[in-house]
C-alpha atoms as a PDB file:
ATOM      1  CA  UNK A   1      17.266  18.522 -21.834  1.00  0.00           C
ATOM      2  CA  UNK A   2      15.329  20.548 -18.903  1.00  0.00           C
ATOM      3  CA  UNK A   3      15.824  23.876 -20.626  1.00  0.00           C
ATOM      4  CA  UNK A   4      14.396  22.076 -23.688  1.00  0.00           C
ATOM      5  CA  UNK A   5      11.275  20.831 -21.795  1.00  0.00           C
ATOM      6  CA  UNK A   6      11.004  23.726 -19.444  1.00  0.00           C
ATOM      7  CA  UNK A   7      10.859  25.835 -23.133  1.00  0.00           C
ATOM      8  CA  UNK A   8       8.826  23.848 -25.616  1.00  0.00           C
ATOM      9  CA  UNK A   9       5.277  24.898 -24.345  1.00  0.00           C
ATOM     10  CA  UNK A  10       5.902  28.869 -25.570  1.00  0.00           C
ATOM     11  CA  UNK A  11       7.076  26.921 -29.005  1.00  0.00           C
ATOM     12  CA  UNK A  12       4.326  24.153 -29.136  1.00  0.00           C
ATOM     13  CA  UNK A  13       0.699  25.074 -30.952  1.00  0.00           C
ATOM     14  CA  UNK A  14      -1.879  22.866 -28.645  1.00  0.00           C
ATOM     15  CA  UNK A  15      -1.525  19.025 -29.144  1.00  0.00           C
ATOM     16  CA  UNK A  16       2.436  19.844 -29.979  1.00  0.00           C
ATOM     17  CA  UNK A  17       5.042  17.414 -28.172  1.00  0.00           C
ATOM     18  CA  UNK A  18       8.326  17.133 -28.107  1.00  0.00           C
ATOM     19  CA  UNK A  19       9.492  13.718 -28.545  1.00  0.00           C
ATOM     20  CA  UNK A  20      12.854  11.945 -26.015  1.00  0.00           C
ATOM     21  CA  UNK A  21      14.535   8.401 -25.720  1.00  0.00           C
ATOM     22  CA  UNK A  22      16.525   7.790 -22.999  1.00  0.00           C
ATOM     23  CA  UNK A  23      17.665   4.317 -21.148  1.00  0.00           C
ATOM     24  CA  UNK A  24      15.138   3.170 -18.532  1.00  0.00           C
ATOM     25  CA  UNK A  25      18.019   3.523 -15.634  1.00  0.00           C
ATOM     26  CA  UNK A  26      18.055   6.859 -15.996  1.00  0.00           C
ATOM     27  CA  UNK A  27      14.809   7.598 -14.510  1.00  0.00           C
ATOM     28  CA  UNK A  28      11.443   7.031 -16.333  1.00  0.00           C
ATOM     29  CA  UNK A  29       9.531   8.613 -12.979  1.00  0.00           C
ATOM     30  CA  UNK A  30      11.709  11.454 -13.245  1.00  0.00           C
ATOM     31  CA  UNK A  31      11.586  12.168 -16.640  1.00  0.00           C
ATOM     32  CA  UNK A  32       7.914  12.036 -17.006  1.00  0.00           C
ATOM     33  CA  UNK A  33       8.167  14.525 -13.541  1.00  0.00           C
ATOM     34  CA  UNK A  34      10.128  17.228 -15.591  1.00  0.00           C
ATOM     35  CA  UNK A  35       8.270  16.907 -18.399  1.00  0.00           C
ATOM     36  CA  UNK A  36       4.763  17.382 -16.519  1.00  0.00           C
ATOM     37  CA  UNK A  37       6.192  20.479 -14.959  1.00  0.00           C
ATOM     38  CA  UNK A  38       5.633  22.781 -17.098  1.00  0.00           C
ATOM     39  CA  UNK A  39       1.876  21.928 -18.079  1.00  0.00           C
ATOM     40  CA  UNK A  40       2.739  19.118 -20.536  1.00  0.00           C
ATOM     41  CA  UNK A  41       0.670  16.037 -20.399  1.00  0.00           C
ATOM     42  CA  UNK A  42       3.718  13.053 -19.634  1.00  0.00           C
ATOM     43  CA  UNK A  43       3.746   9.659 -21.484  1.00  0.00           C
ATOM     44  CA  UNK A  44       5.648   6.484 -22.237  1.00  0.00           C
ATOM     45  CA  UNK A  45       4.802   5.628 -26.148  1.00  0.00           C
ATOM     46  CA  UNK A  46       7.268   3.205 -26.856  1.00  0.00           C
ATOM     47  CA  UNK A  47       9.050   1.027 -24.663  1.00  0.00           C
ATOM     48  CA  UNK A  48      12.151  -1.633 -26.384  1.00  0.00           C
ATOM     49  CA  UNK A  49      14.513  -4.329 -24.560  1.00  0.00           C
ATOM     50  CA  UNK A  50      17.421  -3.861 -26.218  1.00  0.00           C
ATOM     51  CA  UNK A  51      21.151  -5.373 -25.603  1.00  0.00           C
ATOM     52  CA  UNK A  52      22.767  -3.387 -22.823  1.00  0.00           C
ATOM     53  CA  UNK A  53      25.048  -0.472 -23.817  1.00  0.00           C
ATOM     54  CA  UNK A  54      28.890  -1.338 -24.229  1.00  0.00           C
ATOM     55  CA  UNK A  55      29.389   2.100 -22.772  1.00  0.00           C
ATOM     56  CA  UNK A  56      27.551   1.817 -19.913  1.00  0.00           C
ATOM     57  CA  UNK A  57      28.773  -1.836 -19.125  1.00  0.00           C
ATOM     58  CA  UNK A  58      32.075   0.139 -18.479  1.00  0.00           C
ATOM     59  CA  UNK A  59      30.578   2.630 -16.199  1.00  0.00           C
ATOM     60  CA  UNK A  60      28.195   0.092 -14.598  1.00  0.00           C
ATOM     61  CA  UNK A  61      29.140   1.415 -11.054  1.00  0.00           C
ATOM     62  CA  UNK A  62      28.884   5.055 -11.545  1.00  0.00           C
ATOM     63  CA  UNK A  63      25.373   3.980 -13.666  1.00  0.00           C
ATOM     64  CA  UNK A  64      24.050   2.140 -10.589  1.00  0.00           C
ATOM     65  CA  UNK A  65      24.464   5.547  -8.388  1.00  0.00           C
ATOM     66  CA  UNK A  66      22.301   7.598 -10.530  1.00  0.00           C
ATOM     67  CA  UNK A  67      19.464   5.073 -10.569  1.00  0.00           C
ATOM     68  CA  UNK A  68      17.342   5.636  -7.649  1.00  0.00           C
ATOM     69  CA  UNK A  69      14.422   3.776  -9.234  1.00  0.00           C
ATOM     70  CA  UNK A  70      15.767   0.766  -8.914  1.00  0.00           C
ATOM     71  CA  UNK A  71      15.698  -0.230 -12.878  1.00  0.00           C
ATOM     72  CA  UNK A  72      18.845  -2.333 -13.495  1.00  0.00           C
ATOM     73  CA  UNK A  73      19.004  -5.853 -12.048  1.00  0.00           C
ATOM     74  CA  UNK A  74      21.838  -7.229  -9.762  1.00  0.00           C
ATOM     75  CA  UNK A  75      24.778  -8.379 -11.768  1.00  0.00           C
ATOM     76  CA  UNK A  76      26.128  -7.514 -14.929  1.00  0.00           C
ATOM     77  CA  UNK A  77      23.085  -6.470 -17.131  1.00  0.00           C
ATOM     78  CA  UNK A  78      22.422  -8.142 -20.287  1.00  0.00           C
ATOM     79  CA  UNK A  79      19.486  -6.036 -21.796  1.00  0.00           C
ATOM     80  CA  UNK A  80      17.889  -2.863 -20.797  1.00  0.00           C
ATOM     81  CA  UNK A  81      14.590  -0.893 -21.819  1.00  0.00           C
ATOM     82  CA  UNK A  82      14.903   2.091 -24.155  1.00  0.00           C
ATOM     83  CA  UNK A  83      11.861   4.541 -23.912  1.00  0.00           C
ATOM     84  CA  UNK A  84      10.346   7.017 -25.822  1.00  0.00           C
ATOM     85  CA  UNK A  85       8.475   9.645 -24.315  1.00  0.00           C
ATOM     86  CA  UNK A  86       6.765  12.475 -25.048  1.00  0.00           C
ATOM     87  CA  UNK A  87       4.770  15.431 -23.315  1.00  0.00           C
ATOM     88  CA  UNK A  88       1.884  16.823 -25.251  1.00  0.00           C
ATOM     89  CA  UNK A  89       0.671  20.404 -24.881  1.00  0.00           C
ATOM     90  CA  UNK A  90      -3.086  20.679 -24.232  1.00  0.00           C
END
Protein backbone atom coordinates (compact mmCIF):
# COMPACT_ATOMS: atom_id res chain seq x y z
CA UNK A 1 0.00 0.00 0.00
CA UNK A 2 2.82 2.86 0.55
CA UNK A 3 4.23 2.39 -2.93
CA UNK A 4 0.59 2.75 -4.05
CA UNK A 5 0.08 6.06 -2.12
CA UNK A 6 3.60 7.29 -2.43
CA UNK A 7 2.70 6.78 -6.56
CA UNK A 8 -0.87 7.84 -7.18
CA UNK A 9 -0.24 11.70 -7.32
CA UNK A 10 1.98 11.32 -10.87
CA UNK A 11 -1.31 9.07 -11.90
CA UNK A 12 -4.12 11.32 -10.37
CA UNK A 13 -5.59 14.46 -12.65
CA UNK A 14 -6.38 17.22 -9.72
CA UNK A 15 -9.36 16.25 -7.42
CA UNK A 16 -8.25 12.35 -8.21
CA UNK A 17 -8.14 9.99 -4.99
CA UNK A 18 -7.42 6.82 -4.43
CA UNK A 19 -9.84 5.14 -2.30
CA UNK A 20 -8.59 2.32 1.06
CA UNK A 21 -10.49 0.31 3.86
CA UNK A 22 -8.64 -0.99 6.43
CA UNK A 23 -9.64 -2.08 10.26
CA UNK A 24 -9.45 0.85 12.69
CA UNK A 25 -6.56 -1.14 14.82
CA UNK A 26 -4.39 -0.82 12.28
CA UNK A 27 -3.77 2.76 12.54
CA UNK A 28 -6.25 5.46 11.29
CA UNK A 29 -3.47 8.34 12.45
CA UNK A 30 -1.02 6.56 10.52
CA UNK A 31 -2.73 5.92 7.56
CA UNK A 32 -4.04 9.33 7.04
CA UNK A 33 0.05 10.28 7.86
CA UNK A 34 1.19 8.24 4.72
CA UNK A 35 -1.35 9.28 2.73
CA UNK A 36 -0.73 13.17 3.43
CA UNK A 37 2.88 12.60 2.57
CA UNK A 38 3.00 12.91 -0.60
CA UNK A 39 0.75 16.15 -1.09
CA UNK A 40 -2.61 14.34 -0.86
CA UNK A 41 -5.29 15.95 1.15
CA UNK A 42 -6.12 12.83 4.04
CA UNK A 43 -9.74 11.89 5.03
CA UNK A 44 -11.99 9.46 6.84
CA UNK A 45 -15.35 9.18 4.52
CA UNK A 46 -16.88 6.32 5.90
CA UNK A 47 -16.56 4.87 9.15
CA UNK A 48 -18.75 1.12 10.02
CA UNK A 49 -18.87 -1.04 13.41
CA UNK A 50 -18.83 -4.19 12.17
CA UNK A 51 -18.52 -7.81 14.01
CA UNK A 52 -14.88 -8.40 14.81
CA UNK A 53 -12.82 -10.46 12.31
CA UNK A 54 -12.68 -14.36 12.97
CA UNK A 55 -9.14 -14.02 11.72
CA UNK A 56 -8.00 -11.57 13.81
CA UNK A 57 -9.78 -13.03 16.99
CA UNK A 58 -7.07 -15.77 16.42
CA UNK A 59 -4.21 -13.44 16.22
CA UNK A 60 -5.64 -11.09 18.89
CA UNK A 61 -2.16 -10.93 20.64
CA UNK A 62 0.07 -10.33 17.76
CA UNK A 63 -3.00 -7.63 16.63
CA UNK A 64 -2.69 -5.83 19.99
CA UNK A 65 1.28 -5.23 19.29
CA UNK A 66 0.79 -3.43 16.13
CA UNK A 67 -1.80 -1.05 17.56
CA UNK A 68 -0.08 1.80 19.08
CA UNK A 69 -3.22 3.95 18.93
CA UNK A 70 -4.81 2.35 21.35
CA UNK A 71 -8.10 1.29 19.16
CA UNK A 72 -9.16 -2.16 20.45
CA UNK A 73 -10.71 -2.41 23.93
CA UNK A 74 -9.47 -4.74 26.79
CA UNK A 75 -10.80 -8.21 26.41
CA UNK A 76 -11.86 -10.18 23.66
CA UNK A 77 -13.34 -7.68 21.06
CA UNK A 78 -16.75 -8.06 19.86
CA UNK A 79 -16.99 -5.34 17.05
CA UNK A 80 -14.50 -3.15 15.45
CA UNK A 81 -14.63 0.02 13.05
CA UNK A 82 -13.91 -0.47 9.35
CA UNK A 83 -12.80 2.83 7.55
CA UNK A 84 -12.66 4.12 4.33
CA UNK A 85 -10.31 6.64 3.45
CA UNK A 86 -9.21 8.47 0.82
CA UNK A 87 -6.50 11.21 -0.15
CA UNK A 88 -7.52 13.67 -2.77
CA UNK A 89 -5.04 15.40 -5.07
CA UNK A 90 -5.43 19.20 -5.15
Amino acid sequence: MDLIIHEAPKYLKPQGRPVFTMFEFLGEERALEKLGGPGLEPRVIAREEQPFPRIARERLEYIRSLDAEGSLPPGRPTTCSRLVLCGEKT
